[in-house]
C-alpha atoms as a PDB file:
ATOM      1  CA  UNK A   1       0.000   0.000   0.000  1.00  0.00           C
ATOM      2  CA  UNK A   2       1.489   3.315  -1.047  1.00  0.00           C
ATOM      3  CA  UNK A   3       1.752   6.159   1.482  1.00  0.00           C
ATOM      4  CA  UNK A   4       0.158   9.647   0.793  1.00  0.00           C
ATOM      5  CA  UNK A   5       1.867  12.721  -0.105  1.00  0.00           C
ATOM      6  CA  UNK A   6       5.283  12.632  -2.518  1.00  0.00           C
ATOM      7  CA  UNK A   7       8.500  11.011  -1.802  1.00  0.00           C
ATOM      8  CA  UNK A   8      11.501  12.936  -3.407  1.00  0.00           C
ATOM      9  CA  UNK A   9      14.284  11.610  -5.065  1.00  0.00           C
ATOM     10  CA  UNK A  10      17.737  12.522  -6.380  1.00  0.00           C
ATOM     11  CA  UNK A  11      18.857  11.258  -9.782  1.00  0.00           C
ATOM     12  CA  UNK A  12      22.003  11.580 -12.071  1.00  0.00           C
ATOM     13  CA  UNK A  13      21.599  12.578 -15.743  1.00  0.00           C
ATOM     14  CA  UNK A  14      24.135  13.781 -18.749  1.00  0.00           C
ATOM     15  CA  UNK A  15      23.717  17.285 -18.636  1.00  0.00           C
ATOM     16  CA  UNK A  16      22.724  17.297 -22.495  1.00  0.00           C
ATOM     17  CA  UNK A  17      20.166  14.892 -21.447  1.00  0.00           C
ATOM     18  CA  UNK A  18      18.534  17.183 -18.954  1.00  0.00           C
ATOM     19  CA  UNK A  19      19.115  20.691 -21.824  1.00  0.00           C
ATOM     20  CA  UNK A  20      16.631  18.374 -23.852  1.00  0.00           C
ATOM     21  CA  UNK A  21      14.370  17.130 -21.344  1.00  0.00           C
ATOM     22  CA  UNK A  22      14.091  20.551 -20.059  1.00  0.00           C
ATOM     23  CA  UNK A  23      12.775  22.248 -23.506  1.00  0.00           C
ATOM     24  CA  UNK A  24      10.628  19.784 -24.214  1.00  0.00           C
ATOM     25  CA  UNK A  25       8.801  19.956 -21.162  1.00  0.00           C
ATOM     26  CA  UNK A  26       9.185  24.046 -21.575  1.00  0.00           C
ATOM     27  CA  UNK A  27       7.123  23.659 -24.796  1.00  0.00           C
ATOM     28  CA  UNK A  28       4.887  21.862 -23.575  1.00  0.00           C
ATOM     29  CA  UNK A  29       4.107  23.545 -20.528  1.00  0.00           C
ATOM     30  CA  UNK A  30       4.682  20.834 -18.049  1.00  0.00           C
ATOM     31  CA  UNK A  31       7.268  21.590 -14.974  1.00  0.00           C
ATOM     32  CA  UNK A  32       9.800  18.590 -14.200  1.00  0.00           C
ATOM     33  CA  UNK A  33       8.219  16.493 -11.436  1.00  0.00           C
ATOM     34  CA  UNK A  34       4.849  16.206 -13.965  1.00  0.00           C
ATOM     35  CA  UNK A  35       7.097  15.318 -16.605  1.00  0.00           C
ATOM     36  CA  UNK A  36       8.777  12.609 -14.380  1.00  0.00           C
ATOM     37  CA  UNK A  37       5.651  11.157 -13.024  1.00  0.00           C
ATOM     38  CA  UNK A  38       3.769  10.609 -16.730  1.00  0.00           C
ATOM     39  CA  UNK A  39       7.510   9.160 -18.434  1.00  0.00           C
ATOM     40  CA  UNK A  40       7.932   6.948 -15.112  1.00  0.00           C
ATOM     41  CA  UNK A  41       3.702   5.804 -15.879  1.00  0.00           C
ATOM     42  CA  UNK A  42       4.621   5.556 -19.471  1.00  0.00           C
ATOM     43  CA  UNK A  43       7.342   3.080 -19.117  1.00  0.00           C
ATOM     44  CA  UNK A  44       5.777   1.210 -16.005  1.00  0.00           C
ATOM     45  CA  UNK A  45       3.351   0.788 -18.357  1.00  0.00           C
ATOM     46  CA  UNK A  46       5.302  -0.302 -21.268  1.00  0.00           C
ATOM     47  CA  UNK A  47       7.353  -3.093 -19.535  1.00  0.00           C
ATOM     48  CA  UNK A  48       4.585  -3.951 -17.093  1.00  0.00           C
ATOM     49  CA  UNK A  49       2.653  -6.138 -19.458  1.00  0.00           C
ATOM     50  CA  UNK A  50       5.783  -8.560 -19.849  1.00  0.00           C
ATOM     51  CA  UNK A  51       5.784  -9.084 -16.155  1.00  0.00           C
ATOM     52  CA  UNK A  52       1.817  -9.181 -15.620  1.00  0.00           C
ATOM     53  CA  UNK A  53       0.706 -11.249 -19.194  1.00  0.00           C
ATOM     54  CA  UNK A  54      -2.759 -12.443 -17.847  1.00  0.00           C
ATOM     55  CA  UNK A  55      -3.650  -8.284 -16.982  1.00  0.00           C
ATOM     56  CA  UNK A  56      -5.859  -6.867 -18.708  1.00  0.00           C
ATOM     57  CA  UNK A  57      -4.976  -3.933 -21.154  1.00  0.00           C
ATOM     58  CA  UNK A  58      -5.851  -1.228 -23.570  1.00  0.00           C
ATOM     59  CA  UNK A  59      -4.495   0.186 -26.490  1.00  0.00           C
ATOM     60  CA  UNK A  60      -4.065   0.481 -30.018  1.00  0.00           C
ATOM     61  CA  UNK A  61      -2.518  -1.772 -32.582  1.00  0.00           C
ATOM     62  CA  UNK A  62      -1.621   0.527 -35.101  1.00  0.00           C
ATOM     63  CA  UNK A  63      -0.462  -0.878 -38.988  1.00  0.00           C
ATOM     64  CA  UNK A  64       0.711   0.823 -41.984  1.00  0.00           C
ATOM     65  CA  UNK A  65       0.897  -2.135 -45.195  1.00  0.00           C
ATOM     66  CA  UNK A  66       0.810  -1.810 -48.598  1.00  0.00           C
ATOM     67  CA  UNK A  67      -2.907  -2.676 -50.120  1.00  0.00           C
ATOM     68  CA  UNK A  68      -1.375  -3.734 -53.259  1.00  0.00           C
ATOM     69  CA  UNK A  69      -0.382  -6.857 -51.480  1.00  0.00           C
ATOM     70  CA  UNK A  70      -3.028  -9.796 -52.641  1.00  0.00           C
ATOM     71  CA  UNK A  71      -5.205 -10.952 -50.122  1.00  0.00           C
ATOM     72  CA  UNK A  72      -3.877  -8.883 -47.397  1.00  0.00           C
ATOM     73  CA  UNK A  73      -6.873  -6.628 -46.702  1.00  0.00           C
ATOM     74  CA  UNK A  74      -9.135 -10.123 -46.441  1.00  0.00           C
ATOM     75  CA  UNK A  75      -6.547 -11.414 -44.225  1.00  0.00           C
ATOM     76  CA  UNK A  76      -6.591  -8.561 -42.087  1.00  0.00           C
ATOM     77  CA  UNK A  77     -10.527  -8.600 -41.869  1.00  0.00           C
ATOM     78  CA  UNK A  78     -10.527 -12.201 -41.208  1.00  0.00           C
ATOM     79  CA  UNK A  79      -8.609 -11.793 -38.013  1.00  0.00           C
ATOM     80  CA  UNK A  80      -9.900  -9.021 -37.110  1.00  0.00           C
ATOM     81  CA  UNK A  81     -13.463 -10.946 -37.067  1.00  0.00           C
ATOM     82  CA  UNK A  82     -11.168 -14.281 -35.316  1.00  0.00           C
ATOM     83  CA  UNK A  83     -10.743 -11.867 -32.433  1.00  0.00           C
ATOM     84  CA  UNK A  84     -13.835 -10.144 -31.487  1.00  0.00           C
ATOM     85  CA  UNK A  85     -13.235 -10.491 -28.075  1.00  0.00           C
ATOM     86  CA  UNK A  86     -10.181  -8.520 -27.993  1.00  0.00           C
ATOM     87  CA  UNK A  87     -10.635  -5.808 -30.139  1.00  0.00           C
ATOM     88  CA  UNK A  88     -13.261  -2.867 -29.973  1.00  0.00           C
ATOM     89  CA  UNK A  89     -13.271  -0.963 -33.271  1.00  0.00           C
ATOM     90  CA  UNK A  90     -10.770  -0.584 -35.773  1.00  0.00           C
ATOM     91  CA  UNK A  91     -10.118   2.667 -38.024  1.00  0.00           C
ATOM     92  CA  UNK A  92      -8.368   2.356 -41.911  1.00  0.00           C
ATOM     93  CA  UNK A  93      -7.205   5.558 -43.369  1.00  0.00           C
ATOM     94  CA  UNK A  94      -5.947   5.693 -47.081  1.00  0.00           C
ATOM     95  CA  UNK A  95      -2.304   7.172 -46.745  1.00  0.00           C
ATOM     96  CA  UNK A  96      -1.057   7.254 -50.229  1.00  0.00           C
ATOM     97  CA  UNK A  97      -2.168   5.583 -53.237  1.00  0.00           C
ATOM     98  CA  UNK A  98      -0.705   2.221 -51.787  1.00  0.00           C
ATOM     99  CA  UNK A  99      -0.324   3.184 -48.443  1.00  0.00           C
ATOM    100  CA  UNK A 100      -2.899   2.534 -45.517  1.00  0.00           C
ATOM    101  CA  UNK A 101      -2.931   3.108 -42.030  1.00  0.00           C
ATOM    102  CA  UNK A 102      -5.028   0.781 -39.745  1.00  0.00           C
ATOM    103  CA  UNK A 103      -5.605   1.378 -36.047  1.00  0.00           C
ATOM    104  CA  UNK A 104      -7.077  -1.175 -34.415  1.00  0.00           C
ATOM    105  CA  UNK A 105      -8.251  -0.680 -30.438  1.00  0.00           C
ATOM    106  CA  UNK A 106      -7.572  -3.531 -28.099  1.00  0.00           C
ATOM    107  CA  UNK A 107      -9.060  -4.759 -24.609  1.00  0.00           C
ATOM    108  CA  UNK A 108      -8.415  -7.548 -22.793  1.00  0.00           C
ATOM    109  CA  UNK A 109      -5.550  -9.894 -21.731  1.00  0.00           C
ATOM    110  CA  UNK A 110      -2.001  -8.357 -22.366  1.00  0.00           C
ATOM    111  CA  UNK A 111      -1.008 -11.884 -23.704  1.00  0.00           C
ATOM    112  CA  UNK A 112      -3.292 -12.045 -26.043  1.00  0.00           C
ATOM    113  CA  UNK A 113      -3.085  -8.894 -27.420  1.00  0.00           C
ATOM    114  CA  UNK A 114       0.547  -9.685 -27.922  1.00  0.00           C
ATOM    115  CA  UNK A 115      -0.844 -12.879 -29.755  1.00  0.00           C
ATOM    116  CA  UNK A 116      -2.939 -10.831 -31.874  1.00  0.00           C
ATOM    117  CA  UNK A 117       0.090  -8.277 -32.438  1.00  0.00           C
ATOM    118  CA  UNK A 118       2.460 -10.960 -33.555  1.00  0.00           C
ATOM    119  CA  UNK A 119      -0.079 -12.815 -35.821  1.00  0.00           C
ATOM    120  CA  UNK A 120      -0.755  -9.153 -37.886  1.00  0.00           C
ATOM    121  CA  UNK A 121       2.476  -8.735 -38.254  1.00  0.00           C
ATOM    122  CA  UNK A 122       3.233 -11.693 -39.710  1.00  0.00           C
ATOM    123  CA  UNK A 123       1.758 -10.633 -42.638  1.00  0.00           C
ATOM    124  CA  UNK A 124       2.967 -10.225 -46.077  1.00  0.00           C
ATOM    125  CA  UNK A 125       2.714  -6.568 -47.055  1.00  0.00           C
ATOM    126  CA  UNK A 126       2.764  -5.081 -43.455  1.00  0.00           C
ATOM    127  CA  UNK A 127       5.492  -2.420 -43.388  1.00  0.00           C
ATOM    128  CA  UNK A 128       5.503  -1.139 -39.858  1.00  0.00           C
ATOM    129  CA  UNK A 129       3.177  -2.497 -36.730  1.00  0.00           C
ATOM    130  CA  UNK A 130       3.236  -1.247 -33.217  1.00  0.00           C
ATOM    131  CA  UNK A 131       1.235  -1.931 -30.249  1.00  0.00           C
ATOM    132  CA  UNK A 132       0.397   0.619 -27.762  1.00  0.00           C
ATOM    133  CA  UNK A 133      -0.652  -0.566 -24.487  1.00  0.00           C
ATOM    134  CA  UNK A 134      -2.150   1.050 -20.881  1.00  0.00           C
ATOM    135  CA  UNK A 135      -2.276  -1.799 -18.318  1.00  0.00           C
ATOM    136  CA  UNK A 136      -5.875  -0.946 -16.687  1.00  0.00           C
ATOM    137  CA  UNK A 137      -5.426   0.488 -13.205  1.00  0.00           C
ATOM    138  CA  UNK A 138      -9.138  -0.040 -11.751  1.00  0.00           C
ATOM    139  CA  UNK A 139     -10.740  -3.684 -11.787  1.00  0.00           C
ATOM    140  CA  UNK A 140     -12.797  -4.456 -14.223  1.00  0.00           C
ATOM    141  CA  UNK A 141     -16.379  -3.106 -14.466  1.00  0.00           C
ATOM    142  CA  UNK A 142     -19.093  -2.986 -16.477  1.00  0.00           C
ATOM    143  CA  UNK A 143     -20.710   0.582 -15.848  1.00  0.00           C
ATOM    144  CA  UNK A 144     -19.558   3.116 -17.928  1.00  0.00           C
ATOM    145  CA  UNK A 145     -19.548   6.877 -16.504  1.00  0.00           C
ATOM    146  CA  UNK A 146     -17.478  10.545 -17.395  1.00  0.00           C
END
């Protein structure tokens, strides 16, 4: 169980390291401890999954292929439709004349979603794939509320 309030901490950085971090977070408005807490969320989140495989997760599976390729765009449906229970709606934007982006959102067990990840890209005529993932933080539940 975590304690309230903030614990401080002292770390060690290349000073060029900190010149960058510093103007990025100066263009975007955010001061350093906010910038610390979301990248130490970000990568919690990014290597979490790998420790945690049956946790449920959300994200995006996001593809750019070529629809030249034969029989890519039905194999791309057809797994889409194989895995229902995973994913919740998809998006395909024409990019070029042969180009096409695909974002497909994800829910469910990190491990499968890796499954599904590593299945897609697999295929013939998919130039770049990556998965995007937030672990969930609450328990599951099935009301829905802003």
């Amino acid at each position: 169980m975590s304690k309230p309030g903030v614990s401080r901490i002292s770390i060690s950085l290349p000073p060029a390291l900190l010149e960058d971090f510093d103007a990025v977070i100066t263009n975007i408005g955010y001061d350093r401890s906010k910038a610390i807490q979301q990248a130490m969320r970000d990568f919690i989140s990014e290597y979490q999954w790998d420790a945690a495989p049956s946790a449920s997760a959300v994200g995006t599976v996001t593809i750019i292929y070529d629809h030249d390729v034969s029989g890519l765009e039905s194999e791309l449906t057809a797994i889409q439709h194989q895995h229902t229970d995973l994913i919740t709606s998809a998006t395909h934007i024409h990019l070029d004349s042969h180009q096409c982006l695909l974002v497909i959102v994800v829910k469910g067990p990190a491990v499968k979603i890796k499954q599904l990840a590593s299945k897609l890209q697999g295929l013939r005529g998919i130039h770049q794939l990556k998965v995007t993932s937030l672990m969930e933080a609450l328990a599951p539940t099935n009301s829905h509320s802003h």
